[in-house]
C-alpha atoms as a PDB file:
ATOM      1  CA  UNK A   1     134.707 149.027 104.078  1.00  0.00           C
ATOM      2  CA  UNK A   2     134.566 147.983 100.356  1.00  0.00           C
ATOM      3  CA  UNK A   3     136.868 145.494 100.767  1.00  0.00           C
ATOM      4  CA  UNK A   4     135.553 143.966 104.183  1.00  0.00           C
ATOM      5  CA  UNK A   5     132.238 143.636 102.488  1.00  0.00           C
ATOM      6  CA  UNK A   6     133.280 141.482  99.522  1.00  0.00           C
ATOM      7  CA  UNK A   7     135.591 139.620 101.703  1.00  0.00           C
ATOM      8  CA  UNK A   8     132.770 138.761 103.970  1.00  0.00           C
ATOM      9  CA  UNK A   9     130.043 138.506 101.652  1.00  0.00           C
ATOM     10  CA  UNK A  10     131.708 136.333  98.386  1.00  0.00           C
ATOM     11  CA  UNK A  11     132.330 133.129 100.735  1.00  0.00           C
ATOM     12  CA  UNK A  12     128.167 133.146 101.963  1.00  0.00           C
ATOM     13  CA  UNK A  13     127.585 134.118  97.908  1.00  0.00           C
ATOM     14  CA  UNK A  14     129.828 131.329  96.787  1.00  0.00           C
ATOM     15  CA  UNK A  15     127.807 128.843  98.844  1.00  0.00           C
ATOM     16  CA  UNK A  16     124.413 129.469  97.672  1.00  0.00           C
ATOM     17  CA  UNK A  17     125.363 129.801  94.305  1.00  0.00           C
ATOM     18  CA  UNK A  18     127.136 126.487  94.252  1.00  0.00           C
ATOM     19  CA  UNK A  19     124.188 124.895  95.943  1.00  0.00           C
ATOM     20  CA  UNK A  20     121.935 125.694  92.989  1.00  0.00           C
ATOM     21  CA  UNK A  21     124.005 124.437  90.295  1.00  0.00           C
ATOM     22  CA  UNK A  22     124.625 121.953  88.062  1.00  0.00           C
ATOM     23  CA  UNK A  23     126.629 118.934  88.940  1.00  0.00           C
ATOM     24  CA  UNK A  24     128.882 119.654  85.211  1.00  0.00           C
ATOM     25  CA  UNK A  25     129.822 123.421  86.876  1.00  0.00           C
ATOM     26  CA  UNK A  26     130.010 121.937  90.362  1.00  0.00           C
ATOM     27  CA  UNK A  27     132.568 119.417  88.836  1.00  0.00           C
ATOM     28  CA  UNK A  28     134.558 122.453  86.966  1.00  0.00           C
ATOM     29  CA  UNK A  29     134.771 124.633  89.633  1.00  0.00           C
ATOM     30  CA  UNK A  30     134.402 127.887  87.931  1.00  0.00           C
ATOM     31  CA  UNK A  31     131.355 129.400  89.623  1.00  0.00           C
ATOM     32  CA  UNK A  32     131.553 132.260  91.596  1.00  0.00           C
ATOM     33  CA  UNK A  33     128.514 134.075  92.809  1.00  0.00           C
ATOM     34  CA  UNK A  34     125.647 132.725  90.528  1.00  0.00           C
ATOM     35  CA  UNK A  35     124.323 130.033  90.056  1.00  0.00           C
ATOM     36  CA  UNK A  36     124.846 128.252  86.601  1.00  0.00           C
ATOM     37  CA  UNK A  37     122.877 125.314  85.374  1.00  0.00           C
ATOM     38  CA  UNK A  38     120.226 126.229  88.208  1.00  0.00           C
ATOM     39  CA  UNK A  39     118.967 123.854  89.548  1.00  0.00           C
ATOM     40  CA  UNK A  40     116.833 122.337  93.016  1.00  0.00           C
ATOM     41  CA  UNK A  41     117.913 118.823  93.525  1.00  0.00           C
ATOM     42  CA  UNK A  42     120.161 119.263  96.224  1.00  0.00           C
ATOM     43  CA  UNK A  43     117.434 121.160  98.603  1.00  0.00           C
ATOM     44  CA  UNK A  44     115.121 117.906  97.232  1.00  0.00           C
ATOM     45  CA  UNK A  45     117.430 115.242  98.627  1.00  0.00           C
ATOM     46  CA  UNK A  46     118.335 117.100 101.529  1.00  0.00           C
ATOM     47  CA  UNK A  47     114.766 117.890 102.752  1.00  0.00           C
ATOM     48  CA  UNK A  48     113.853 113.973 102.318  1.00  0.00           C
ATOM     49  CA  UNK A  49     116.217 113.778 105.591  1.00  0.00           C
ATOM     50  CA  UNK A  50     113.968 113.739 108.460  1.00  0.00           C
ATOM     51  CA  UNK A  51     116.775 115.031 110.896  1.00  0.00           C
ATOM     52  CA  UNK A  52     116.870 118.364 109.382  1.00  0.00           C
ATOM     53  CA  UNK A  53     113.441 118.914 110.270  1.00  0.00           C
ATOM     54  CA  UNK A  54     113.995 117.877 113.709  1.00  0.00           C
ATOM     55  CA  UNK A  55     117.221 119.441 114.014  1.00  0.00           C
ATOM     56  CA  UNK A  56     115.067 122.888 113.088  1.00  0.00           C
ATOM     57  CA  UNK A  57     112.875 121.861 115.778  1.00  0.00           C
ATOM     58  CA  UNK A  58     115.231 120.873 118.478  1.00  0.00           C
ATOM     59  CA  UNK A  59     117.117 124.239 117.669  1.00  0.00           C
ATOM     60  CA  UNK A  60     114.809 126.637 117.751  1.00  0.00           C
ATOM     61  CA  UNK A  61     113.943 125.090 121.610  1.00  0.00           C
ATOM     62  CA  UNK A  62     116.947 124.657 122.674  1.00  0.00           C
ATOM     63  CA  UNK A  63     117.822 128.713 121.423  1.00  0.00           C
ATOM     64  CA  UNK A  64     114.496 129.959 122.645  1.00  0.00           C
ATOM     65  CA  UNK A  65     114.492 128.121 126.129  1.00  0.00           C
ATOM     66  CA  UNK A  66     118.238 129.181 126.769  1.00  0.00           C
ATOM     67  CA  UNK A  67     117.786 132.595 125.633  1.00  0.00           C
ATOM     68  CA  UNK A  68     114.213 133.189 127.864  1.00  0.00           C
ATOM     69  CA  UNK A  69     116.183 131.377 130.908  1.00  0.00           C
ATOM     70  CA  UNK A  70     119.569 133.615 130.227  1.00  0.00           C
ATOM     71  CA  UNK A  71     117.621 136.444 130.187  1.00  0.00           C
ATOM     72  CA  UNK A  72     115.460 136.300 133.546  1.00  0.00           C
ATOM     73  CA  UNK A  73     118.358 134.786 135.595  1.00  0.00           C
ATOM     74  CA  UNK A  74     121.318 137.193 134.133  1.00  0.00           C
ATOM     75  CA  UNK A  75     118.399 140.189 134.930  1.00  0.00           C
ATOM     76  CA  UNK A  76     117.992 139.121 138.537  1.00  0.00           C
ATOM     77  CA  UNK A  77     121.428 138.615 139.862  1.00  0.00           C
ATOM     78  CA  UNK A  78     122.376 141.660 138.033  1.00  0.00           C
ATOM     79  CA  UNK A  79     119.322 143.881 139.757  1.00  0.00           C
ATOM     80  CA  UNK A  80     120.986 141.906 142.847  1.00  0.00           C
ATOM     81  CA  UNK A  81     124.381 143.191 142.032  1.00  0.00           C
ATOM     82  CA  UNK A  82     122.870 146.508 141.596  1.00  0.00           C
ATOM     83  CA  UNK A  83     121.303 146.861 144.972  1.00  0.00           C
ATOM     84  CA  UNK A  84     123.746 149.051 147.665  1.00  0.00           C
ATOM     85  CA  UNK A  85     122.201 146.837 150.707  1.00  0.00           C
ATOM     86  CA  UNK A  86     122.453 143.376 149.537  1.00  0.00           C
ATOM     87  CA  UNK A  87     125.007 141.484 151.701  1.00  0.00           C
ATOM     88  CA  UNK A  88     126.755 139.184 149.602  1.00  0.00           C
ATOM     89  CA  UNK A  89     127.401 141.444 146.581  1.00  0.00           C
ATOM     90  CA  UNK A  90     131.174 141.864 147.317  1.00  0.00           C
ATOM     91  CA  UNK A  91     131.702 137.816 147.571  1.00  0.00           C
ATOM     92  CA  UNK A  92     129.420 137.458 144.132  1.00  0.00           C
ATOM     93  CA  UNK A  93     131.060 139.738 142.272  1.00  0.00           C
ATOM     94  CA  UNK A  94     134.740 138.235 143.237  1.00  0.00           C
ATOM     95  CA  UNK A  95     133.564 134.470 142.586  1.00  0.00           C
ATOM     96  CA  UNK A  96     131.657 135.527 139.044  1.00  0.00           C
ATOM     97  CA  UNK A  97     135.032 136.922 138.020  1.00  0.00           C
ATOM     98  CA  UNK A  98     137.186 133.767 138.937  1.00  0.00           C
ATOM     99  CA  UNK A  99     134.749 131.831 136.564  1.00  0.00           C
ATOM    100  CA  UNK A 100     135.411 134.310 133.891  1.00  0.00           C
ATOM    101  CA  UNK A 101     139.316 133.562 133.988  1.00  0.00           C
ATOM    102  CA  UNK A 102     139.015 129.701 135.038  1.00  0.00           C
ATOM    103  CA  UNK A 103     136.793 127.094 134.039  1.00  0.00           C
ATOM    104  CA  UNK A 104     136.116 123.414 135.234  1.00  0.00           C
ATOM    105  CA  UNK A 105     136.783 121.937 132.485  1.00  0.00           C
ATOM    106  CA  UNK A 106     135.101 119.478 129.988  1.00  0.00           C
ATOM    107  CA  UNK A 107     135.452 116.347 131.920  1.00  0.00           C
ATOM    108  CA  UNK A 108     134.124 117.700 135.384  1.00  0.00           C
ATOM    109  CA  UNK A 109     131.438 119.059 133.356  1.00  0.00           C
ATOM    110  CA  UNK A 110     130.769 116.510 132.135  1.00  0.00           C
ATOM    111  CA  UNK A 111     130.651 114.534 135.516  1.00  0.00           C
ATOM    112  CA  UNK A 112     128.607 117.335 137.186  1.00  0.00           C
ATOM    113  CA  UNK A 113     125.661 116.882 133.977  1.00  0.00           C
ATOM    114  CA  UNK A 114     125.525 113.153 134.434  1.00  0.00           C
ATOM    115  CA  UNK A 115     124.977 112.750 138.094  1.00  0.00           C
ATOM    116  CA  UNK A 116     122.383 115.831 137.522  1.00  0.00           C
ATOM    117  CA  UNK A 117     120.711 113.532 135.324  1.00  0.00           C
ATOM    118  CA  UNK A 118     120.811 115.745 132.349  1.00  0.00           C
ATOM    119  CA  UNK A 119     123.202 113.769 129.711  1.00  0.00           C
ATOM    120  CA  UNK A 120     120.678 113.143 126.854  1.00  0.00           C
ATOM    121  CA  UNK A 121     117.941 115.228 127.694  1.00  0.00           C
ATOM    122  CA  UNK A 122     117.045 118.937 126.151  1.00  0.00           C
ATOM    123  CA  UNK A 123     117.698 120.307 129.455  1.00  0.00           C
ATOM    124  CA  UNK A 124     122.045 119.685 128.737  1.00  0.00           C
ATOM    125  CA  UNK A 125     121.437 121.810 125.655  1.00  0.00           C
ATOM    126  CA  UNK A 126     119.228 125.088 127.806  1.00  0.00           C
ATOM    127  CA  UNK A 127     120.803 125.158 131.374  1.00  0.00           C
ATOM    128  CA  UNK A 128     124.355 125.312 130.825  1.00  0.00           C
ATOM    129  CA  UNK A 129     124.119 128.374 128.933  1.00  0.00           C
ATOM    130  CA  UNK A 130     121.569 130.606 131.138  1.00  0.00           C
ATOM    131  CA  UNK A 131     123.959 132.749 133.331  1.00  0.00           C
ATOM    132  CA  UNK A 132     127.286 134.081 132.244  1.00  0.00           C
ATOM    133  CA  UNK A 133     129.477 136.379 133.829  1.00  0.00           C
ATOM    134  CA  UNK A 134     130.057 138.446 131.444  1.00  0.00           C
ATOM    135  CA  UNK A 135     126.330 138.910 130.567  1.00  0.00           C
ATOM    136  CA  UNK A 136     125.820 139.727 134.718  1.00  0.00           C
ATOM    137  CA  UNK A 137     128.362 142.647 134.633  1.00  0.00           C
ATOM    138  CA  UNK A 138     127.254 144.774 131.897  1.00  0.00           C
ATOM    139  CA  UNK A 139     123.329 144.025 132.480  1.00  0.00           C
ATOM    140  CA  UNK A 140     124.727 145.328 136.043  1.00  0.00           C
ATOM    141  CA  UNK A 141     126.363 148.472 134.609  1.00  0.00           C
ATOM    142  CA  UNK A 142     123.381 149.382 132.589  1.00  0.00           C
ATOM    143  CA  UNK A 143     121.471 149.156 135.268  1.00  0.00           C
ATOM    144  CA  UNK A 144     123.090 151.611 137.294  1.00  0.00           C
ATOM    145  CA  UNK A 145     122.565 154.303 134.176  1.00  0.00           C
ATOM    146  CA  UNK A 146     118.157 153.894 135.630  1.00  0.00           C
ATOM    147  CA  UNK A 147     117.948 156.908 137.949  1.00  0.00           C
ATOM    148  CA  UNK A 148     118.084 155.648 141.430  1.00  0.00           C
ATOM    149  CA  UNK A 149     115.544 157.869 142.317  1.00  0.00           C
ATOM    150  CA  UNK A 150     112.664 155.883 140.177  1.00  0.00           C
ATOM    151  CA  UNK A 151     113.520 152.878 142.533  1.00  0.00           C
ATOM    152  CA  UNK A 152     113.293 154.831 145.529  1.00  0.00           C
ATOM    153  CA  UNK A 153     109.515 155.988 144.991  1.00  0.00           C
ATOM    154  CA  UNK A 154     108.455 152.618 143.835  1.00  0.00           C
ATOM    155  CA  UNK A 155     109.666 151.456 147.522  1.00  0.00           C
ATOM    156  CA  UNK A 156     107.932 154.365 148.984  1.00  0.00           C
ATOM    157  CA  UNK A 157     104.831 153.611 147.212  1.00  0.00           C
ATOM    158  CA  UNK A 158     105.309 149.675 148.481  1.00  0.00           C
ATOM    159  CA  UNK A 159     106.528 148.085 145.151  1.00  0.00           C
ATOM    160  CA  UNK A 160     109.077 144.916 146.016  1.00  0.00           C
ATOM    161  CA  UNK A 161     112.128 144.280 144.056  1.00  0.00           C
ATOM    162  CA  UNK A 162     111.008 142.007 141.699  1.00  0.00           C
ATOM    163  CA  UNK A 163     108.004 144.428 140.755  1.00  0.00           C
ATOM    164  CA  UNK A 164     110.733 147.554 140.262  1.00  0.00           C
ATOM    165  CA  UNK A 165     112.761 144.623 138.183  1.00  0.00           C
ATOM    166  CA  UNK A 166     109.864 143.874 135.597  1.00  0.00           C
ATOM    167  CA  UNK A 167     108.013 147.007 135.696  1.00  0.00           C
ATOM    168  CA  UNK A 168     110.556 149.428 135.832  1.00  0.00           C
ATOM    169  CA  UNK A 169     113.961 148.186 134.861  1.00  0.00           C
ATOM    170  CA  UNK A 170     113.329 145.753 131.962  1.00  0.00           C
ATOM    171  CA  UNK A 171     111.164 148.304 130.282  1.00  0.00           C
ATOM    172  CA  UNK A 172     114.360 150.689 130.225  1.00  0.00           C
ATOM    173  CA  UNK A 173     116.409 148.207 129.039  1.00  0.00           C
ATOM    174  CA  UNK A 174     115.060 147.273 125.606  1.00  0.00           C
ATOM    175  CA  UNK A 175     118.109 147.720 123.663  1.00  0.00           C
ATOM    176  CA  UNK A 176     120.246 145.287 125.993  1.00  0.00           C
ATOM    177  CA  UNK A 177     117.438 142.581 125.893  1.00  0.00           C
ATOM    178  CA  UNK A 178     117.338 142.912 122.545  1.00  0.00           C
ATOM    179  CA  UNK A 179     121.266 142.646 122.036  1.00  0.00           C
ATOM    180  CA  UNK A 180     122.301 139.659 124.105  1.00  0.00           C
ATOM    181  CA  UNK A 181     119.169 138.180 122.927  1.00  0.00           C
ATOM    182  CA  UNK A 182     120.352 138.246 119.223  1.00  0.00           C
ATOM    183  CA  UNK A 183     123.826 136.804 121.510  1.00  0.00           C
ATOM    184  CA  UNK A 184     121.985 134.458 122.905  1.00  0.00           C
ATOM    185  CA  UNK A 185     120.015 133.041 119.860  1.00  0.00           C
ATOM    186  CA  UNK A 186     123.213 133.240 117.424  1.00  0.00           C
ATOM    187  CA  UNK A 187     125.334 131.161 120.081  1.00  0.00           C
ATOM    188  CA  UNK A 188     123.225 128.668 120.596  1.00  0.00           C
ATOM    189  CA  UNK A 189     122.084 127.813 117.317  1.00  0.00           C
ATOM    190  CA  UNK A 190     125.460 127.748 116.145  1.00  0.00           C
ATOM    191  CA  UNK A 191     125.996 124.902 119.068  1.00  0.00           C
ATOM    192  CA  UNK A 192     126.994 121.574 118.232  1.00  0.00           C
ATOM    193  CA  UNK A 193     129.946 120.394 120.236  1.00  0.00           C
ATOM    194  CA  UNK A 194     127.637 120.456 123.369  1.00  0.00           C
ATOM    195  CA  UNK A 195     125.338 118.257 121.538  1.00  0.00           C
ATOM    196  CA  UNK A 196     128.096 115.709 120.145  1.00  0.00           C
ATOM    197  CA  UNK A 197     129.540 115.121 123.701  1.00  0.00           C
ATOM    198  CA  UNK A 198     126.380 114.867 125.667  1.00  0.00           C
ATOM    199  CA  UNK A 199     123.528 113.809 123.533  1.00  0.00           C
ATOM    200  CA  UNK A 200     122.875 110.162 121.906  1.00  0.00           C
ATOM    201  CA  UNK A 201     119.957 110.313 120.438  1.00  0.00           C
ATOM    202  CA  UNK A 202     120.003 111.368 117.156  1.00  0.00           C
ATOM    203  CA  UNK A 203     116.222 113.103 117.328  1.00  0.00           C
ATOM    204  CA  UNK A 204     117.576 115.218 119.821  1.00  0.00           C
ATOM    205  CA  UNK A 205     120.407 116.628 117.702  1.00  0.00           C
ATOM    206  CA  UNK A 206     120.235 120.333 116.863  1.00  0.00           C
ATOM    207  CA  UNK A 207     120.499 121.436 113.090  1.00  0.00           C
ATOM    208  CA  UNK A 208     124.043 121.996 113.732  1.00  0.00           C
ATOM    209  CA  UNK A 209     124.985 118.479 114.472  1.00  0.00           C
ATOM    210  CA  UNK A 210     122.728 117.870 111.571  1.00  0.00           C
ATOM    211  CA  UNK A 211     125.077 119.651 109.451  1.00  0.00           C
ATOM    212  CA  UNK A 212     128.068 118.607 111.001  1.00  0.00           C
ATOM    213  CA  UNK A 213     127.506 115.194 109.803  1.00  0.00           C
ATOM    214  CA  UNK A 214     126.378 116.179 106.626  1.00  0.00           C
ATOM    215  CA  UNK A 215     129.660 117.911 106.274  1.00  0.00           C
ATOM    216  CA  UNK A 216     131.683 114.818 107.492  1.00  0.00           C
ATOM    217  CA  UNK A 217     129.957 111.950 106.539  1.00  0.00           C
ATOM    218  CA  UNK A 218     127.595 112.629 103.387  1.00  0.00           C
ATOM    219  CA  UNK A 219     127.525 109.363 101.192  1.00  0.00           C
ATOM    220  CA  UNK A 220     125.152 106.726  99.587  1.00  0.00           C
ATOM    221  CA  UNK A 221     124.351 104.740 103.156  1.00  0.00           C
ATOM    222  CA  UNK A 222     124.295 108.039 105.233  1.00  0.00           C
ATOM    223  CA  UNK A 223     121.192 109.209 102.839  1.00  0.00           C
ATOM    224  CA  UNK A 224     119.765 106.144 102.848  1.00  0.00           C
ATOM    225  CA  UNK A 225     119.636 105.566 106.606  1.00  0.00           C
ATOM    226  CA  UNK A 226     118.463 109.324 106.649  1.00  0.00           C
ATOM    227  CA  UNK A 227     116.028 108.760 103.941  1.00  0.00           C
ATOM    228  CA  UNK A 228     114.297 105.377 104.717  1.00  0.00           C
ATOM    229  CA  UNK A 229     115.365 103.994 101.411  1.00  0.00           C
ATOM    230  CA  UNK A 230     117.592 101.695 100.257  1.00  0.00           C
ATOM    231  CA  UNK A 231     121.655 102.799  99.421  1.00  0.00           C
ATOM    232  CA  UNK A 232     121.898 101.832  95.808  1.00  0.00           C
ATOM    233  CA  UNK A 233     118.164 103.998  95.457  1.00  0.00           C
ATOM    234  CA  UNK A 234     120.210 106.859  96.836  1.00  0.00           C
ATOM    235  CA  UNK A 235     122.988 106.231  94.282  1.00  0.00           C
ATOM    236  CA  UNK A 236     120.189 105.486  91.404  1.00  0.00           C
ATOM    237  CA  UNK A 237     118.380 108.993  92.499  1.00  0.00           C
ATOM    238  CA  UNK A 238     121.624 111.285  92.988  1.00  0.00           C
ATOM    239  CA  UNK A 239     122.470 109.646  89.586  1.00  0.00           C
ATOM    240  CA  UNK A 240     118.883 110.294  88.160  1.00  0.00           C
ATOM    241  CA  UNK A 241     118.429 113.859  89.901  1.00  0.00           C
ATOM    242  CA  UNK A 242     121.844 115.038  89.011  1.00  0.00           C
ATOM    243  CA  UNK A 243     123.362 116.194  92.578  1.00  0.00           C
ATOM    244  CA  UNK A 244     127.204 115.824  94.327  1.00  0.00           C
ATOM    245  CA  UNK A 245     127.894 115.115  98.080  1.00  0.00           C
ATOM    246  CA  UNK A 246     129.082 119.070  97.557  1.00  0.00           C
ATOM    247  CA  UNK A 247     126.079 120.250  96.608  1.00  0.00           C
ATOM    248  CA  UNK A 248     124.222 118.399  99.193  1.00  0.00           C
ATOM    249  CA  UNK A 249     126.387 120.077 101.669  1.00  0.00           C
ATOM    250  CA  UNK A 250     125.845 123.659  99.991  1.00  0.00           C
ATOM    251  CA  UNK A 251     122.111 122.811 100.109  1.00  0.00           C
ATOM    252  CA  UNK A 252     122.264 122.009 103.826  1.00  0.00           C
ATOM    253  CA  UNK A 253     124.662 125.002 105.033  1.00  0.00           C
ATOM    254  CA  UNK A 254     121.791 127.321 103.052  1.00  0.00           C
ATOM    255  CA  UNK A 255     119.285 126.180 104.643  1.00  0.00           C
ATOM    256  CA  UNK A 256     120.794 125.760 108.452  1.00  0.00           C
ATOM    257  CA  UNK A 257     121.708 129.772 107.548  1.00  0.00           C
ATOM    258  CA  UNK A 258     118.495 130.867 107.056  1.00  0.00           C
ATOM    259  CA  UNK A 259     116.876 131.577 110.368  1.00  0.00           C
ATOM    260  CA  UNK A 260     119.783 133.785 111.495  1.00  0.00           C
ATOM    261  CA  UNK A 261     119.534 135.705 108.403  1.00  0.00           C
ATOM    262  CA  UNK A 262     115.790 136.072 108.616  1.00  0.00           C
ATOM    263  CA  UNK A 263     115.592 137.362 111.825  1.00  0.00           C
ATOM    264  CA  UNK A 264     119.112 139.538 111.914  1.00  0.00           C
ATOM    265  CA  UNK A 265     117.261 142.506 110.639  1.00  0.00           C
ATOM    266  CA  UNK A 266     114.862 143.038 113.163  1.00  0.00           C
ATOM    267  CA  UNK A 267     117.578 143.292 115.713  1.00  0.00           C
ATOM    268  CA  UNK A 268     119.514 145.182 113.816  1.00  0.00           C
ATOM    269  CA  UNK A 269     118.598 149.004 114.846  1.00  0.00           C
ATOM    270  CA  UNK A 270     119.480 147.728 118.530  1.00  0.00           C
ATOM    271  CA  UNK A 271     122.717 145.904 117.569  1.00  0.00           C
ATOM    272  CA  UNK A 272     125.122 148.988 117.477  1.00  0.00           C
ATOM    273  CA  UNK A 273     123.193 150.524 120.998  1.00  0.00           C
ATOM    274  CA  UNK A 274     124.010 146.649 122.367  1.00  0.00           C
ATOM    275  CA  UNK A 275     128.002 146.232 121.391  1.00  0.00           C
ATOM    276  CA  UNK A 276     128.431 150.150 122.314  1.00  0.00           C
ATOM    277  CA  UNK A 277     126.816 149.119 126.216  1.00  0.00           C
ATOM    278  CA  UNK A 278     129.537 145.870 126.443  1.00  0.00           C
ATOM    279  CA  UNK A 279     132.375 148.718 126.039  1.00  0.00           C
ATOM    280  CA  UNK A 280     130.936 150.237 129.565  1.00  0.00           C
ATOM    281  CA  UNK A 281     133.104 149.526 132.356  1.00  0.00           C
ATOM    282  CA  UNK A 282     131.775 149.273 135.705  1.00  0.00           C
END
């Protein structure tokens, strides 16, 4: 366990450290996990880039929207599922496992998203990703753990299905909201090929895409454009200020890390309860 920590741990240590120091140990190589020469710059001339703060933006919608939309659709087909006298549940159940073992494809997708209208608009970024198959199956298995009997007096007593859905079954299933929530949030702020193929507009990128190009393309003109200044007062400042195109992208990995990090803990306690509930067959 030791050993899986430090191998997991040094690489995420190794990154911060390197994006507080000096551009002389930067240049040698030899730090490890601390910092040495501390020092800010790099977070300075990457927070002058008006993309990352739109890229925060843009992700945290596009995770929150997908996640809130993931959640009420996979919850309702699954209570659906779930339900002995719903007529189509045998047909449902066959066609959401095809999809699990075939897809359409990038190009039909890609088709299908432009004649919905959707190609660079948030929308491409929060719809695709709000019912999985997957996600239906074991939100349908944990449902079936709710004693059947609590839904049978809530009919009796002249509750509908969507009442017995939000009042009753939701409430009992804290843990798996809370898992494939943290799912849900982690996959789509880690998104970014979605974004390169099917959005245009650079304010619309997500903080991934953001980084992506920082990790690609990070010179003098890039920062400038980014900036609103001129190139060779992007050269004269990372001169001045002391930074490397390495550090810069240390800086911005950091800081696209961050959120995840922050809010990992709070899901934590429901986290082993969550992965133990995808094991469930039914």
């Amino acid at each position: 366990m030791i050993f899986i920590l430090v191998v997991v741990l040094y690489p995420v240590l190794n990154i911060i450290a390197i994006s507080f120091s000096s551009v002389a140990h930067i240049s040698k190589a030899d730090i490890s996990i601390w910092p040495k020469g501390f020092n800010v710059n790099s977070y300075y001339l990457v927070l002058r880039d008006k993309f990352v703060y739109t890229g925060y933006v843009n992700s945290i919608l596009y995770a929150a929207g997908s996640t809130l939309l993931m959640l009420l659709f996979t919850s309702m087909m699954a209570y659906a599922l779930m339900v002995q006298e719903f007529v189509f549940k045998k047909f449902i159940n066959i066609y959401l496992t095809i999809t699990m073992f075939f897809g359409g494809g990038l190009i039909p997708t890609y088709i299908m998203m432009q004649r919905l209208k959707l190609l660079d608009t948030p929308w491409v970024m929060i719809i695709p990703g709000c019912v999985g198959a997957y996600n239906v199956f074991v939100f349908r298995t944990f449902f079936r753990n709710v004693p059947g009997e609590m839904r049978e007096s809530a009919l009796v007593d002249g509750a509908n299905d969507m009442l017995i859905l939000f009042k009753i079954i939701l409430p009992l299933s804290k843990s798996l909201l809370a898992t494939f929530a943290l799912f849900s949030i982690v996959g789509s702020w880690n998104s970014w090929f979605n974004a390169l193929i099917y959005l245009k507009d650079e304010n619309k990128y997500p903080l991934q895409l953001v980084l992506r190009n920082y990790l690609y393309v990070i010179d003098a003109n890039a920062l400038a454009r980014r900036s609103g200044s001129s190139a060779s007062a992007v050269n004269s400042m990372m001169a001045n200020m002391k930074v490397t195109p390495k550090g810069v992208r240390m800086a911005m990995i950091v800081i696209t890390m961050f959120p995840i990090m922050m809010i990992y803990p709070f899901f934590q306690k429901y986290f082993v309860k969550g992965v133990m509930i995808g094991a469930i067959k039914g």
